[in-house]
Protein backbone atom coordinates (compact mmCIF):
# COMPACT_ATOMS: atom_id res chain seq x y z
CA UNK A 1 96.40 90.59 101.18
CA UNK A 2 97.87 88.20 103.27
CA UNK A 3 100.15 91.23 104.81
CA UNK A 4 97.84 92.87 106.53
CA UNK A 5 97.08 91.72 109.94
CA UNK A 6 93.81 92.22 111.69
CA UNK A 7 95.04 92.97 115.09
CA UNK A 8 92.77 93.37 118.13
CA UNK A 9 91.43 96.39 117.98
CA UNK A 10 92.36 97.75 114.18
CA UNK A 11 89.67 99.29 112.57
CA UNK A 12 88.67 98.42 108.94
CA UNK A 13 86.72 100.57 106.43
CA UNK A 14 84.41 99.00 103.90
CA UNK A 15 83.01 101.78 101.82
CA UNK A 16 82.06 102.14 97.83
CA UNK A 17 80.35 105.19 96.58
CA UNK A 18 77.16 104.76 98.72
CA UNK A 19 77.98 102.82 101.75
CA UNK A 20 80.76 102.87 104.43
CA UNK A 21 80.88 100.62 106.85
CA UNK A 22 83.18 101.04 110.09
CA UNK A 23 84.46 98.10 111.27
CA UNK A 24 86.48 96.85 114.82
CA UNK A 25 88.06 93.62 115.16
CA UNK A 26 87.28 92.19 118.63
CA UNK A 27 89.43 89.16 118.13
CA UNK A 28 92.88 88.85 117.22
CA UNK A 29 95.09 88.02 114.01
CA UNK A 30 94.07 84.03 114.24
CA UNK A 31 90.97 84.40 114.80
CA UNK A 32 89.26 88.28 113.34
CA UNK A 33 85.81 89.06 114.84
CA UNK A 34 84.75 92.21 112.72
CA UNK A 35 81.89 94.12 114.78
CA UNK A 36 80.01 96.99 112.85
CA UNK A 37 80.74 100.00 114.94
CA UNK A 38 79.09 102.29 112.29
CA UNK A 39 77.27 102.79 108.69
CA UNK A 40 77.02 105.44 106.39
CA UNK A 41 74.78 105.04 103.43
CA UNK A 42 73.96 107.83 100.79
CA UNK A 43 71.81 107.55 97.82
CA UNK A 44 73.16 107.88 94.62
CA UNK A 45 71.44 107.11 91.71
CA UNK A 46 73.01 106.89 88.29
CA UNK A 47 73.86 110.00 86.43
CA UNK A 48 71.28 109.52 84.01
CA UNK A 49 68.77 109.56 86.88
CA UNK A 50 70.10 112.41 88.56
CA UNK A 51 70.47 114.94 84.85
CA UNK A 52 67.41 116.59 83.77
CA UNK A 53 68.77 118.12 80.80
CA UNK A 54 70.04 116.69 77.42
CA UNK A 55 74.10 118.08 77.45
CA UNK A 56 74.65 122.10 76.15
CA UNK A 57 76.14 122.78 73.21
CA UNK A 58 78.33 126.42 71.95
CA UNK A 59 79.65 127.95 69.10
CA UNK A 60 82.96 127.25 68.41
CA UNK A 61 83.02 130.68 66.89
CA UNK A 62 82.03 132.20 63.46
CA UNK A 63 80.36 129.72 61.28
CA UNK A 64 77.63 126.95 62.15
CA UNK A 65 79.78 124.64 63.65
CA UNK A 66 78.63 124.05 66.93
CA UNK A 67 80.40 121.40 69.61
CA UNK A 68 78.26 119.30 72.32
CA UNK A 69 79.30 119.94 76.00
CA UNK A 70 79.91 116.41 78.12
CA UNK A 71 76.52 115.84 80.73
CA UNK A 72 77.80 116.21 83.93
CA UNK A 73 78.77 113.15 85.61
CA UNK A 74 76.23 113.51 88.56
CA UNK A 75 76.90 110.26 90.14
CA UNK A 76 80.97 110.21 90.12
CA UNK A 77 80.20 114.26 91.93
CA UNK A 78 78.14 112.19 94.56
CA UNK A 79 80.77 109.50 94.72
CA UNK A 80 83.62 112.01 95.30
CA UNK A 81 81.62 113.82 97.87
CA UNK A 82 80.83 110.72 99.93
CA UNK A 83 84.29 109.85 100.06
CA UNK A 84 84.70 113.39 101.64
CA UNK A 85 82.24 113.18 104.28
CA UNK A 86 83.97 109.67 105.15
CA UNK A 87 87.04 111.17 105.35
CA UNK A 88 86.17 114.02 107.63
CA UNK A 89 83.85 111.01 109.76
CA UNK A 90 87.57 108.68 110.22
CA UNK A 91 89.27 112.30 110.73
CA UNK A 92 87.09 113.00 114.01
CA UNK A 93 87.22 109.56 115.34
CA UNK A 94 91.03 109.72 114.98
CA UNK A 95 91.68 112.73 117.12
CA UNK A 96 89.61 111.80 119.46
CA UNK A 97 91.97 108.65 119.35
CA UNK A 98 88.94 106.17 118.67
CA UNK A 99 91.60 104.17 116.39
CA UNK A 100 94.95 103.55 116.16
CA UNK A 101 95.41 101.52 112.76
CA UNK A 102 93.04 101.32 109.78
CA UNK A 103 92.47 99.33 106.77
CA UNK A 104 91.28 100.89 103.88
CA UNK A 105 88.56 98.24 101.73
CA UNK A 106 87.59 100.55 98.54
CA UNK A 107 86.89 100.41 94.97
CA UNK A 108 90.27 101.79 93.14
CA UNK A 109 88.27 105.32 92.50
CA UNK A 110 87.04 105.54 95.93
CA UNK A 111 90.53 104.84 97.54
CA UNK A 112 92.25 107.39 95.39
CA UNK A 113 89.08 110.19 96.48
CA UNK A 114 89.67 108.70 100.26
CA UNK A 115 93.13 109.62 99.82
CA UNK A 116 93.17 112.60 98.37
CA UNK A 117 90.22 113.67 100.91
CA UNK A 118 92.24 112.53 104.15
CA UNK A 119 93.88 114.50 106.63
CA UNK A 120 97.23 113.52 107.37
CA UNK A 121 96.19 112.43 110.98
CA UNK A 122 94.23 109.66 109.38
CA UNK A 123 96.36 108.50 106.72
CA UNK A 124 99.34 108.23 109.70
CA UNK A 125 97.05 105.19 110.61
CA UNK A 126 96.45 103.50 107.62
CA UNK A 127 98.39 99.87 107.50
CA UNK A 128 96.81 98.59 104.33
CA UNK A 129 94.77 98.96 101.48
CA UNK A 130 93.01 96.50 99.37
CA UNK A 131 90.99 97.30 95.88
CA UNK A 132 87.84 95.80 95.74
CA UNK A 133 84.39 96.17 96.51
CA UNK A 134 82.98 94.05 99.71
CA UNK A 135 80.52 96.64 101.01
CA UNK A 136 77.40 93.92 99.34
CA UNK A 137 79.40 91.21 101.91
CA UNK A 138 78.40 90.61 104.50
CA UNK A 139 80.83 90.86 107.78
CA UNK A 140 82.11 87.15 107.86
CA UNK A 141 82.74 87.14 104.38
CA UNK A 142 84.85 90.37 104.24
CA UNK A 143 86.55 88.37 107.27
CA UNK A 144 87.38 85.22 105.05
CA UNK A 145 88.77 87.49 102.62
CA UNK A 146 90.97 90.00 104.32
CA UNK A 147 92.29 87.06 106.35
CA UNK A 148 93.33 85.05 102.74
């Protein structure tokens, strides 16, 4: 982690499946000062929360054999949508030229949906990436650890 560089002004996303937070560093590589510039928060209970129905079943075809359909994983949907509506939020701020670098602070499945969800004007900014799940940190403490 040590790579990446919290220059003045490089913006760093903190999100999971439920929260983003937008991030600005008003400092400088020595000494970061991460300011919240905005949140997003979405609720997403667990699937089994969010199902109302026990999982279908079908005939496999002449006979009584019947095979159980997988529930729908209602919460990874939500998960994979979020990281969608993040991706369009960093998309607007970057052609309006809000940012010029980003850092990406995701669970692995998040970053691959923020990836895969990002327009190519956004991912043109990206300088780093790191795996893990700070959005329960608070700011100083994701400071401590992207400056590690």
């Amino acid at each position: 982690m040590a790579d990446i560089r919290l220059v003045h002004d490089i913006w760093v996303l903190v999100a999971d499946g439920e929260k983003a937070l937008f991030l600005r560093n008003e400092g400088d590589a020595t000494y970061p000062n991460l300011q919240v510039v905005r949140q997003m928060h979405e609720e997403n209970p667990p699937t089994r929360e969010q199902g109302t129905d026990k999982p279908g079943r079908f005939n496999d075809g002449h006979g009584v054999h019947r095979s159980a359909v997988d529930e729908t994983d209602w919460h990874r949907i939500e998960k994979e949508r979020f990281a969608a509506d993040i991706a369009e939020r960093l998309y607007k701020l970057a052609h309006r030229g809000t940012f010029d670098r980003l850092v990406l602070v995701a669970p692995p499945l998040v970053l691959g949906e923020l990836r895969k969800e990002m327009h190519k004007e956004v991912g043109d900014r990206v300088v780093g990436e790191i795996a893990k799940t700070l959005t329960n940190h608070t700011v100083g403490d994701i400071e401590k650890v992207l400056t590690q």
